[in-house]
Every structure is written in structure tokens, then in C-alpha cells.
C-alpha atoms as a PDB file:
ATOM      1  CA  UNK A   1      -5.545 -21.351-196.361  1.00  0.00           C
ATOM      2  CA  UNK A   2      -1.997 -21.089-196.429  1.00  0.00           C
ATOM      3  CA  UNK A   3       0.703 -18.702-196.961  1.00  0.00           C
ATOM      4  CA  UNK A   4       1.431 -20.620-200.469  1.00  0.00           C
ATOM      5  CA  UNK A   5      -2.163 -20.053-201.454  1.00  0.00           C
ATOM      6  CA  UNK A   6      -2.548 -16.489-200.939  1.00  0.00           C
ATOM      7  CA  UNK A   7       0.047 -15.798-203.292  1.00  0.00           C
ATOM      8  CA  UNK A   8      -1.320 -17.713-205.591  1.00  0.00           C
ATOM      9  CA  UNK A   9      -4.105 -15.382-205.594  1.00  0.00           C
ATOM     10  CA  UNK A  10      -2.056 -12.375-205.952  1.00  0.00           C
ATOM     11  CA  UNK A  11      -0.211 -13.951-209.129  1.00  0.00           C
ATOM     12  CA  UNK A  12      -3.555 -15.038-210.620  1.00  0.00           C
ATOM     13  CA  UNK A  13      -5.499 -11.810-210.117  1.00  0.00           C
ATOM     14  CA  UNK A  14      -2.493  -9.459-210.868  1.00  0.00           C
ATOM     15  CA  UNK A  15      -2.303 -11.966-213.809  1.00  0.00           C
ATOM     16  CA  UNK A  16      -5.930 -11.395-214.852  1.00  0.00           C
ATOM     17  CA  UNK A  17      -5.848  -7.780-214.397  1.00  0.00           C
ATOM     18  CA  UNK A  18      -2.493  -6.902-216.005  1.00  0.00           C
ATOM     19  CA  UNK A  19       0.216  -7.353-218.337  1.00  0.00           C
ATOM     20  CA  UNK A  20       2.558  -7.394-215.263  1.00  0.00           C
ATOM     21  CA  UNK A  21       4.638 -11.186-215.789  1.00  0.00           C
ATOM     22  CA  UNK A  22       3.829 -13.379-212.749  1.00  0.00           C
ATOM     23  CA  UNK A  23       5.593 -16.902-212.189  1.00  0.00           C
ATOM     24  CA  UNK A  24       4.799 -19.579-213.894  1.00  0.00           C
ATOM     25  CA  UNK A  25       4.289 -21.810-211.197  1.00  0.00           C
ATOM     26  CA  UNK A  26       1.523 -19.977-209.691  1.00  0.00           C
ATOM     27  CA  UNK A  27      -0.756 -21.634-212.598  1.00  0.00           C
ATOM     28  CA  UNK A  28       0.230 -24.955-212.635  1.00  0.00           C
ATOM     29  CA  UNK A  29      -2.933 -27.231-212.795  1.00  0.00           C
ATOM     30  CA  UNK A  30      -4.856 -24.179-212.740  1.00  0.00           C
ATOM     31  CA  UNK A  31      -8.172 -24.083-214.180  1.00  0.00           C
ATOM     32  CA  UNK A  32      -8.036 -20.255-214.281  1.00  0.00           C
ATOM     33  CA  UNK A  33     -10.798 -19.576-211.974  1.00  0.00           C
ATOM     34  CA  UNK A  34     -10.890 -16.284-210.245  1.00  0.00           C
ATOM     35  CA  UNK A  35     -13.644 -17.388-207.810  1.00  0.00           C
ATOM     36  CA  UNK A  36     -11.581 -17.708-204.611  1.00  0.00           C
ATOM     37  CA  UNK A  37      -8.879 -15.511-206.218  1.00  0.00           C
ATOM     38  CA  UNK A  38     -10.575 -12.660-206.765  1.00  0.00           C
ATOM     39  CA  UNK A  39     -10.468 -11.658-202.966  1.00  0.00           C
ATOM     40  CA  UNK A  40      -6.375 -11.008-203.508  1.00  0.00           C
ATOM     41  CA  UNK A  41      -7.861  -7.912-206.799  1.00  0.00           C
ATOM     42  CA  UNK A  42      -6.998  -5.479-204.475  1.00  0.00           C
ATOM     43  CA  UNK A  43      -3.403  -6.421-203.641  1.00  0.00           C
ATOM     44  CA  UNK A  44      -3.034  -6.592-207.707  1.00  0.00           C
ATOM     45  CA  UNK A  45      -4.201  -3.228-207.697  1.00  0.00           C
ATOM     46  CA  UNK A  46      -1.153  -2.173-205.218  1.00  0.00           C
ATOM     47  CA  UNK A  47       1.315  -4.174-207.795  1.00  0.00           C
ATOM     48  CA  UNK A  48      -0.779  -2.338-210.936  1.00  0.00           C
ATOM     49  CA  UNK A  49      -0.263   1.135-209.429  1.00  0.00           C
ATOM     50  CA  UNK A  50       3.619   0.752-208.531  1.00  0.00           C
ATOM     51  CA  UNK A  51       5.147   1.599-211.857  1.00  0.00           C
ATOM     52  CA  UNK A  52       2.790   4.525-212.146  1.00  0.00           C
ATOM     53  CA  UNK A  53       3.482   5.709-208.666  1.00  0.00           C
ATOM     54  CA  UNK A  54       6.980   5.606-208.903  1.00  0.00           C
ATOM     55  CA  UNK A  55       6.756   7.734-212.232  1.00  0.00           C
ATOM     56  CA  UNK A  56       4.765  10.297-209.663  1.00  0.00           C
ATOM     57  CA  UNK A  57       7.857   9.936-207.451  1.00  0.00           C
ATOM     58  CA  UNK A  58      10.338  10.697-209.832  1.00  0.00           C
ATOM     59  CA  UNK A  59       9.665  13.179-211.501  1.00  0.00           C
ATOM     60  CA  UNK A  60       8.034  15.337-208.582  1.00  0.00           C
ATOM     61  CA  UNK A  61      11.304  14.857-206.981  1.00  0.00           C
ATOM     62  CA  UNK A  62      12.669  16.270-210.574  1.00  0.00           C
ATOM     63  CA  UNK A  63      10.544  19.605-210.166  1.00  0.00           C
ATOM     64  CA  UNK A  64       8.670  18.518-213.135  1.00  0.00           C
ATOM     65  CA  UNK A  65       5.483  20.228-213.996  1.00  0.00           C
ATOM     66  CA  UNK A  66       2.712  18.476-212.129  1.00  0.00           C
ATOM     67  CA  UNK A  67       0.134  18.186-215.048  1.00  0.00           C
ATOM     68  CA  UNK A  68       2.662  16.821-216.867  1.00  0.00           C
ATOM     69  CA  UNK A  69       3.911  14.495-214.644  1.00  0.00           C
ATOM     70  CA  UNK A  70       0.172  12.710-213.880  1.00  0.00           C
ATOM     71  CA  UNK A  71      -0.383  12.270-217.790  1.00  0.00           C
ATOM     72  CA  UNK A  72       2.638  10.334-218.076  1.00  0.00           C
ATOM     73  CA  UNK A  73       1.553   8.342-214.753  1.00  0.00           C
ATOM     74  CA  UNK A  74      -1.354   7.846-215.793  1.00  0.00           C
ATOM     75  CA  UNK A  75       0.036   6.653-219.533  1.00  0.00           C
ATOM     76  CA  UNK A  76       2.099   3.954-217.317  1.00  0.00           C
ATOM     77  CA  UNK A  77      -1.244   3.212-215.696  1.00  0.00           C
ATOM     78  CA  UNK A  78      -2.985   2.223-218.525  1.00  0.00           C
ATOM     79  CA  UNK A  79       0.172   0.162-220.254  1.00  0.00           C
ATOM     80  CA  UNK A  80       0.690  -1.843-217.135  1.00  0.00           C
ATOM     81  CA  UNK A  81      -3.022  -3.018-217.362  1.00  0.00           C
ATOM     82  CA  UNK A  82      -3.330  -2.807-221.579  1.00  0.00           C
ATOM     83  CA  UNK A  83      -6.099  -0.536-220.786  1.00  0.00           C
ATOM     84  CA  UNK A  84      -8.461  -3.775-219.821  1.00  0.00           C
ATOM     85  CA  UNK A  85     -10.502  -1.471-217.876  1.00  0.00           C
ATOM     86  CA  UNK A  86     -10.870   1.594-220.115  1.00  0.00           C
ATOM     87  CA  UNK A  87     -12.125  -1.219-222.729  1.00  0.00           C
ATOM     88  CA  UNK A  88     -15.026  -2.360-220.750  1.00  0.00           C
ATOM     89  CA  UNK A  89     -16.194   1.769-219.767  1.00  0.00           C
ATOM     90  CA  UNK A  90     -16.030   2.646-223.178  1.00  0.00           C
ATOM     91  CA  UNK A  91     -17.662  -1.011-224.388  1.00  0.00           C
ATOM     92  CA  UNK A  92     -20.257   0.202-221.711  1.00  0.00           C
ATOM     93  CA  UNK A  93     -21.142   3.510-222.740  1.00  0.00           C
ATOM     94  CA  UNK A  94     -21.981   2.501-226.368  1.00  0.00           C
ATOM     95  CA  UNK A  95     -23.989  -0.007-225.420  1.00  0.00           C
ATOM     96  CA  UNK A  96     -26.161   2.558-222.551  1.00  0.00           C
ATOM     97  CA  UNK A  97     -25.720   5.418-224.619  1.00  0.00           C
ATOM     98  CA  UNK A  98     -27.330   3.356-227.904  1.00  0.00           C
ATOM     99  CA  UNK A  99     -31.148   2.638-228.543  1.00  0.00           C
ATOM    100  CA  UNK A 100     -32.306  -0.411-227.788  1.00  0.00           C
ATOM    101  CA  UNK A 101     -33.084  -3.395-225.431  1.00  0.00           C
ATOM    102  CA  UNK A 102     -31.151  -5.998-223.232  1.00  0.00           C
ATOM    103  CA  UNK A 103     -29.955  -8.134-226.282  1.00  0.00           C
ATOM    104  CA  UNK A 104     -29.233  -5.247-228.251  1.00  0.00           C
ATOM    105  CA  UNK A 105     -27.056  -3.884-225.762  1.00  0.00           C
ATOM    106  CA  UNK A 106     -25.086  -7.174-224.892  1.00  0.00           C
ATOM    107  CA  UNK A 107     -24.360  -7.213-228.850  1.00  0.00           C
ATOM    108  CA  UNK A 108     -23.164  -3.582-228.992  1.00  0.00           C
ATOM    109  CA  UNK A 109     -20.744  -4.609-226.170  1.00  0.00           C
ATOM    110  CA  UNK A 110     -19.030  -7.411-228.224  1.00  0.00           C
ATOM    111  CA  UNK A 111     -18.843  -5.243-231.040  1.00  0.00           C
ATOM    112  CA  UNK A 112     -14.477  -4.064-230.886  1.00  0.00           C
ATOM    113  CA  UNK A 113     -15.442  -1.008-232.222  1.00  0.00           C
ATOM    114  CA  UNK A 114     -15.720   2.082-230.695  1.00  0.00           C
ATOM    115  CA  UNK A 115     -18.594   4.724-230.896  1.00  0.00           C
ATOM    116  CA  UNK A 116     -19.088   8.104-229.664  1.00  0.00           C
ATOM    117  CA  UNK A 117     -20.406   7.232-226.349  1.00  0.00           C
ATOM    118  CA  UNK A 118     -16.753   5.418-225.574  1.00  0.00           C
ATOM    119  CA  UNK A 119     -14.571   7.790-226.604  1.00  0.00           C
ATOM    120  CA  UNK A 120     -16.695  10.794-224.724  1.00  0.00           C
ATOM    121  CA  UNK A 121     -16.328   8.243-221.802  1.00  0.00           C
ATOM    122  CA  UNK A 122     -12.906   7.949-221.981  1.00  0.00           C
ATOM    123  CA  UNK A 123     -12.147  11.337-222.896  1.00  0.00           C
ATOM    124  CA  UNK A 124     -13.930  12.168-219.472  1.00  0.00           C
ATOM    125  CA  UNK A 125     -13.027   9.829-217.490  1.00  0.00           C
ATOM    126  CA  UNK A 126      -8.674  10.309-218.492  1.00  0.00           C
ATOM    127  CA  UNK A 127      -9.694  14.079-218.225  1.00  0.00           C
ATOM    128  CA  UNK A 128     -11.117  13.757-214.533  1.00  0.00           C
ATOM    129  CA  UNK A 129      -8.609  11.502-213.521  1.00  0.00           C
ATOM    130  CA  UNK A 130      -5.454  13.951-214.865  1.00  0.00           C
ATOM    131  CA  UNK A 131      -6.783  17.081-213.471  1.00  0.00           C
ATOM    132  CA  UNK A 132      -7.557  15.459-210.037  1.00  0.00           C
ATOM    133  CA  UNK A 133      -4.335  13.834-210.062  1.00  0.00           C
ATOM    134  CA  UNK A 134      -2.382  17.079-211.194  1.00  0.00           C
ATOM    135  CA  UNK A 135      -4.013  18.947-208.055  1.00  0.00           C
ATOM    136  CA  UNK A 136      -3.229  15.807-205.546  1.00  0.00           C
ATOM    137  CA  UNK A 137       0.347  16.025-206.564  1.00  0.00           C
ATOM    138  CA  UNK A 138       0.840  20.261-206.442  1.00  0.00           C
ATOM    139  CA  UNK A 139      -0.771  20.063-202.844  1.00  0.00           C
ATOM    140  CA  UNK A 140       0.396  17.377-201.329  1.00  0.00           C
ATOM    141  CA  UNK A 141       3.483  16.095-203.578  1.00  0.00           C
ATOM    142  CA  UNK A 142       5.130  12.991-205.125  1.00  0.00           C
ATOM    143  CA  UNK A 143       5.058  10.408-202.305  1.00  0.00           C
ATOM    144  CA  UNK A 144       2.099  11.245-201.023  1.00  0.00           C
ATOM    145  CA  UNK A 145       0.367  10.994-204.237  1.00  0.00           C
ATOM    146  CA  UNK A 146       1.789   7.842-204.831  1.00  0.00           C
ATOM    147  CA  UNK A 147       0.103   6.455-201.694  1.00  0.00           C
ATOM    148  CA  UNK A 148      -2.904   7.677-202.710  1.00  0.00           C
ATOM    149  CA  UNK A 149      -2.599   6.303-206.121  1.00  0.00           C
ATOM    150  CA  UNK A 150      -2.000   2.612-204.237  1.00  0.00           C
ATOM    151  CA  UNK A 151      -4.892   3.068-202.010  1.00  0.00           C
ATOM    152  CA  UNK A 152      -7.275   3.974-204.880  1.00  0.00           C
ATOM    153  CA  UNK A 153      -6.218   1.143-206.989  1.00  0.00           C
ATOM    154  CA  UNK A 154      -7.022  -1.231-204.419  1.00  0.00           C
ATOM    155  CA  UNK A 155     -10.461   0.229-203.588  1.00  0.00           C
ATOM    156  CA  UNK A 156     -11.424   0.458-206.770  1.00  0.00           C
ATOM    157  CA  UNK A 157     -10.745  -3.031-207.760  1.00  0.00           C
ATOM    158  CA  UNK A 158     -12.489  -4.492-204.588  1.00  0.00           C
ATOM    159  CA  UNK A 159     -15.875  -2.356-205.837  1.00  0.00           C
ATOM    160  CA  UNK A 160     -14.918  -4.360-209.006  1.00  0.00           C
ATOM    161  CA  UNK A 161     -15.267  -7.806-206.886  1.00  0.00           C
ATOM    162  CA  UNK A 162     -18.360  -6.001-205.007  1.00  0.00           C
ATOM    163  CA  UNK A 163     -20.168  -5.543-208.478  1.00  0.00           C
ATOM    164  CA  UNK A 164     -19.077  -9.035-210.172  1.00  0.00           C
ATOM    165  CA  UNK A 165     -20.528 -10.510-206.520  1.00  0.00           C
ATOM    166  CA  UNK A 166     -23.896  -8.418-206.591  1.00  0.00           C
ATOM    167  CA  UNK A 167     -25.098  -9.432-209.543  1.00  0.00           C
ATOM    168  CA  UNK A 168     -25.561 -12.359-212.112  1.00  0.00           C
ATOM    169  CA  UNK A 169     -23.891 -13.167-215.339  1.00  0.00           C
ATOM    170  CA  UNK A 170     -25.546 -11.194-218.092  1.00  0.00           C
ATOM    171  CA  UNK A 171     -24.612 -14.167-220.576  1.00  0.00           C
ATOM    172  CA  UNK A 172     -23.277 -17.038-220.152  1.00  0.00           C
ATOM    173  CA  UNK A 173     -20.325 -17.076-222.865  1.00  0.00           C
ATOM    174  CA  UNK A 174     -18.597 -14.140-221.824  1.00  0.00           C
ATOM    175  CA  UNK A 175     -15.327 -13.844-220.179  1.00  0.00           C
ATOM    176  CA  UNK A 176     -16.420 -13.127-216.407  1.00  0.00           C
ATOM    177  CA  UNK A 177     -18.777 -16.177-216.733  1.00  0.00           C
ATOM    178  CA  UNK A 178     -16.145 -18.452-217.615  1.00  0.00           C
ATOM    179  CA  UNK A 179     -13.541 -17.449-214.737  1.00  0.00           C
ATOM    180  CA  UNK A 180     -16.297 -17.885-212.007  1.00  0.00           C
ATOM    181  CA  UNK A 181     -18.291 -15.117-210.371  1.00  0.00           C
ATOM    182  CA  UNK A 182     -16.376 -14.385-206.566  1.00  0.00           C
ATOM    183  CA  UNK A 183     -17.881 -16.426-203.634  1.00  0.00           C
ATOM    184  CA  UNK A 184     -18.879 -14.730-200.741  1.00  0.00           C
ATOM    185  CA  UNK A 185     -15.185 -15.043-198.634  1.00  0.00           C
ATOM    186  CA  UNK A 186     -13.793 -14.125-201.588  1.00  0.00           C
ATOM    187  CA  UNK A 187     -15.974 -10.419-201.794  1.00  0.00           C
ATOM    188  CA  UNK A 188     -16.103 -10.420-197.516  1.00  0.00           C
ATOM    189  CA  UNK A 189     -11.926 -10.407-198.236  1.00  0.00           C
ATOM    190  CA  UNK A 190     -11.452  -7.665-201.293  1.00  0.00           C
ATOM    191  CA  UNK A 191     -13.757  -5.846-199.423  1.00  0.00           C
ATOM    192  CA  UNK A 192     -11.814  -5.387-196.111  1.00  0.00           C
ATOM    193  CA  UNK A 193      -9.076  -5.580-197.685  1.00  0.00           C
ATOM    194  CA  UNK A 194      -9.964  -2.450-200.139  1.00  0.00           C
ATOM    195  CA  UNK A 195     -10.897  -0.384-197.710  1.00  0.00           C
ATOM    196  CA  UNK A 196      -8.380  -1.218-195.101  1.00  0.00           C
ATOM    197  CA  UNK A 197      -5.275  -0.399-197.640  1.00  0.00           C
ATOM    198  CA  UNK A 198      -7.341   2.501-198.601  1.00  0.00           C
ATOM    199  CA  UNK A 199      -7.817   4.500-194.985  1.00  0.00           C
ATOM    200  CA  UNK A 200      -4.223   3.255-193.979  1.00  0.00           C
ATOM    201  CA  UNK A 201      -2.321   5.104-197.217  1.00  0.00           C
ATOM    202  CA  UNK A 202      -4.814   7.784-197.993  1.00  0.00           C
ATOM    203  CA  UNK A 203      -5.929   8.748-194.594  1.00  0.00           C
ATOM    204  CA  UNK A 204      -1.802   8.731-193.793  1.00  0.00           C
ATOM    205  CA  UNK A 205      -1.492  11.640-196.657  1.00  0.00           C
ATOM    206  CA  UNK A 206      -4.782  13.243-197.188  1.00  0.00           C
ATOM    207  CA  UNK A 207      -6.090  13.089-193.819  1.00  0.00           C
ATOM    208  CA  UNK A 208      -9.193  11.230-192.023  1.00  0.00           C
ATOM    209  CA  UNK A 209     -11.951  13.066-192.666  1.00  0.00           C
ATOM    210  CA  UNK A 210     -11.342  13.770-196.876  1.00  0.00           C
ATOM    211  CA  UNK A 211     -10.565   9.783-196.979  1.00  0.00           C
ATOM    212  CA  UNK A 212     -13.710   8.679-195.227  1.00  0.00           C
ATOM    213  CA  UNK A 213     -15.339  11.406-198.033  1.00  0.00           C
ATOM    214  CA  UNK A 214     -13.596   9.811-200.724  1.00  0.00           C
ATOM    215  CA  UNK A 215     -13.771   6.319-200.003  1.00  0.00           C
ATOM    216  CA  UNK A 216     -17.543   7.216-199.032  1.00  0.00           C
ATOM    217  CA  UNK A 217     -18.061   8.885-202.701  1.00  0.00           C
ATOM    218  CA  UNK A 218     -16.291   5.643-204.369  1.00  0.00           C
ATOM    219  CA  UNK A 219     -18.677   2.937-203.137  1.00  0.00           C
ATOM    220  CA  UNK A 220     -21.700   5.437-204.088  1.00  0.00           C
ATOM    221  CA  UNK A 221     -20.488   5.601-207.782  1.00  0.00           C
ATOM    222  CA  UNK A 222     -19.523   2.151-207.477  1.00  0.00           C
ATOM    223  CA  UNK A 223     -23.112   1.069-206.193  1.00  0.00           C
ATOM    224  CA  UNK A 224     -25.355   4.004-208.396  1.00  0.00           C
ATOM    225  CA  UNK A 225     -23.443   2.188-211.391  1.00  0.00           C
ATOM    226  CA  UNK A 226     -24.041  -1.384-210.399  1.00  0.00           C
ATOM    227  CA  UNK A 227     -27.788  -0.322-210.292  1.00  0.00           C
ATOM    228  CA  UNK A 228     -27.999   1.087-213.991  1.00  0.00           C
ATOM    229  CA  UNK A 229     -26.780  -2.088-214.682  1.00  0.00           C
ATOM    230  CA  UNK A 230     -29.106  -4.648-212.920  1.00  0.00           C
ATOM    231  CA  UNK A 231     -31.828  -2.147-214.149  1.00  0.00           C
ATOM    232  CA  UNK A 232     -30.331  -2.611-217.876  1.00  0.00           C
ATOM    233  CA  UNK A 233     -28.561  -5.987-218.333  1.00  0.00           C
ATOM    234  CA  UNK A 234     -30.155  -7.998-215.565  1.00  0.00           C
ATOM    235  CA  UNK A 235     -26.813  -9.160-214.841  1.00  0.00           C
ATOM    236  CA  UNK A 236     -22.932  -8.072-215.211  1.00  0.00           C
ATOM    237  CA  UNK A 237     -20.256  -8.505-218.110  1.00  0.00           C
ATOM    238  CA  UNK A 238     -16.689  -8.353-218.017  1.00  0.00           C
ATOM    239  CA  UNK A 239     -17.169  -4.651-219.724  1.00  0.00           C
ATOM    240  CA  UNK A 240     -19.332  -3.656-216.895  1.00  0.00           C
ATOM    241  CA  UNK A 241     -16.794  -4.930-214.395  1.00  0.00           C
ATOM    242  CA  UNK A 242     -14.121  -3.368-216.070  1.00  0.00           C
ATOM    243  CA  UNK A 243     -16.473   0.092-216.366  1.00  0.00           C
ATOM    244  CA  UNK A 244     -16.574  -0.228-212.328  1.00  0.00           C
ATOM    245  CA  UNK A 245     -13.180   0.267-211.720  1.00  0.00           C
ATOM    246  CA  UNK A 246     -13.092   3.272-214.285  1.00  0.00           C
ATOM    247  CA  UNK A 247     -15.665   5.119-212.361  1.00  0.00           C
ATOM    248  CA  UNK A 248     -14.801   4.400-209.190  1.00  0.00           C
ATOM    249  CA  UNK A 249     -11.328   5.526-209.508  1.00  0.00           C
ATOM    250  CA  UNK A 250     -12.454   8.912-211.167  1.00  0.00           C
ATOM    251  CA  UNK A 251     -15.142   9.549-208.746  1.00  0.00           C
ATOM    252  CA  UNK A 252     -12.261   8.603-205.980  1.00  0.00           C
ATOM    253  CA  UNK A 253      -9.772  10.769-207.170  1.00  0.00           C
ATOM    254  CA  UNK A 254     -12.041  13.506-208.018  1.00  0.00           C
ATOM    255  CA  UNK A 255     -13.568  13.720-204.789  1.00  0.00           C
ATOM    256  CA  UNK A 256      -9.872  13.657-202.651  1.00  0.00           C
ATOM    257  CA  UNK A 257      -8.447  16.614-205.106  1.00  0.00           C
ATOM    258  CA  UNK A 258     -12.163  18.605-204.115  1.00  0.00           C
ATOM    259  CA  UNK A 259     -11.299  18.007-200.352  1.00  0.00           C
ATOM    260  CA  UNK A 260      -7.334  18.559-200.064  1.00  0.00           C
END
């Protein structure tokens, strides 16, 4: 591969993941499949988790209150990616939480409206991710917690490529079936490239040992959850994709703020 085609993989899966604008050119006589382009998800998660980080930056070097100041980063967070992700964990826990079998689930999942298993989910999982954020920034400030921000939004989006790799399409119409499920280069590559970004910024600010931990903790949640879901759906969705990179960026970030 060249140079030329590896950014086309950046534009296309920051493309897919965000609302960030990428070049136009990068999709010429594309046919919008994510199956080679999918190893680049965790370099979109570095662009993703910019504007967010910078907010940390900012305002830590303001003095601003810390809880304060990883609500609003977090807020950024979930505007830069029109809270894709938080869609498919809440779409998830409705359809887990409810009665009922395979097909009943699936259905529950393409329902757009939201039940008390999402919002608990989401309520949770923003409430986890605050707190742990608030105590990353007090201890270790701004930058640093802007690194860490960048390295957990590129491990958590290779477990996303991990997941959408490990198991089959739950049905066939859905949105991850029609982009292409990643090849095996293309999961060998988020996956090195995850973790590599993740020990070089987190490991530079946290420390070795709580970044093994963490990292460690992520691909647990990230492989516990892909379980409930080959037990439950025989296969993945785009929701349960989208539900991996929920949890394994709370169970990330909860973990590093329990070992700083």
C-alpha cells in the first residue's frame, strides 16, 4: 500500500465515525467499504478526541474546576461523533435488558426509541466516564489528560474493529453488513496500532504499570461484551459495535483514574 492509500483510510474511517469534514477526494469512486479501512479506526479516534482534548487543555490551563471542565470535554466528545456510539449502547441495552429471543431483540434495536435500559446505560456510562475523567485531570492535569484521552480513543475503537472481526453479521440489512466486516490485515493493523498509540501516550503520563492495567481491563470488557453478544445475537450489529467502544472507553478510563 501506499502513502496515498493510508490516508484514504484515515478520511474514510474518521468519515464513518464522525461528523469531522474530510476531503472530498478521499471518496472518489468509492464504494464506501470499510473492510480494508477499518484498520486506520484508531487513527480516527486520535482526530475524534482532538477537539475534546484541547477543551481539557484549555481550560485546565484556565484553573477551571476539573469536574467541570471533563463534562464540557466530554459534551465536545459526543458532538464531534453525533453520539454514533452512545446510540448503539443504549440501542443495546434495550434490546438485552428486554424479554425475548434473537429476533425480538434485533427488532428492539431498530426501534429509534429509547427505553429505560438506554438511558440507565447512558446515564452510567457519561457518569463513569466524567468522574474518571474529573480525577485523571486533578492528578495528573490538562496535557496529560489529553494524552490519555487520545490513547483511549484509539484503543477503544480498535476493540471496535476486534468485535466487528470476531463475529458474524447478525442480519444482513444492517449498516455494518453493508460497509463490509474488517479482513484480517485490516484487525492485525487497528490492533497494533490501538495498543501501540495507547502504551506510547498513556504509559508517557500515567505510567507503565497502571497502562498495562488499563489497557489490560479494556480488552476484558471489550471481549466479556463481545461474548454476551455471540451468546445473544449469534452475530454483531452496528449498535453492538458502537456499544463496544462505549464500554471499553468507560471500563478504560475507570480503571486508569482507580490506579493514578
Amino acid at each position: 500500500m501506499q502513502i496515498s492509500d493510508y490516508l484514504d483510510d484515515i478520511a474514510r474511517s474518521t468519515g464513518f465515525l464522525s461528523r469531522l469534514p474530510m476531503p472530498a477526494r478521499h471518496f472518489e469512486g468509492h464504494d464506501g467499504s470499510l473492510v480494508r479501512a477499518s484498520g486506520m479506526f484508531p487513527v480516527a479516534g486520535l482526530l475524534i478526541a482532538l477537539c475534546p482534548g484541547l477543551v481539557l487543555v484549555v481550560l485546565s490551563a484556565f484553573d477551571a474546576n476539573a469536574a467541570l471542565t471533563s463534562v464540557l470535554a466530554l459534551g465536545v466528545l459526543i458532538g464531534v461523533t453525533g453520539a454514533l456510539h452512545e446510540d448503539g449502547l443504549a440501542d443495546s441495552a434495550d434490546a438485552f435488558g428486554a424479554r425475548g429471543g434473537r429476533e425480538h431483540m434485533l427488532e428492539i434495536m431498530k426501534d429509534s426509541r429509547i427505553g429505560s435500559y438506554g438511558v440507565l446505560a447512558l446515564v452510567m456510562s457519561f457518569a463513569l466516564r466524567a468522574i474518571a475523567l474529573t480525577i485523571i485531570v486533578s492528578v495528573i492535569g490538562g496535557w496529560s489528560a489529553f494524552l490519555v484521552l487520545l490513547a483511549i480513543a484509539a484503543a477503544s475503537r480498535a476493540a471496535m474493529v476486534w468485535h466487528w472481526n470476531a463475529l458474524p453479521p447478525a442480519r444482513q440489512g444492517g449498516v455494518a453488513a453493508s460497509v463490509g466486516s474488517p479482513d484480517q490485515n485490516a484487525r492485525t493493523l487497528a490492533l497494533l496500532a490501538g495498543g501501540l498509540l495507547f502504551l506510547a501516550f498513556a504509559a508517557l503520563t500515567a505510567g507503565l504499570i497502571p497502562a498495562l492495567l488499563s489497557l489490560a481491563v479494556l480488552a476484558a470488557a471489550a471481549s466479556m461484551w463481545t461474548s454476551i453478544v455471540r451468546t445473544k445475537l449469534e452475530g454483531h450489529t452496528g449498535d453492538t459495535i458502537g456499544a463496544t467502544q462505549q464500554i471499553s472507553e468507560t471500563a478504560c478510563l475507570t480503571a486508569l483514574a482507580l490506579l493514578l
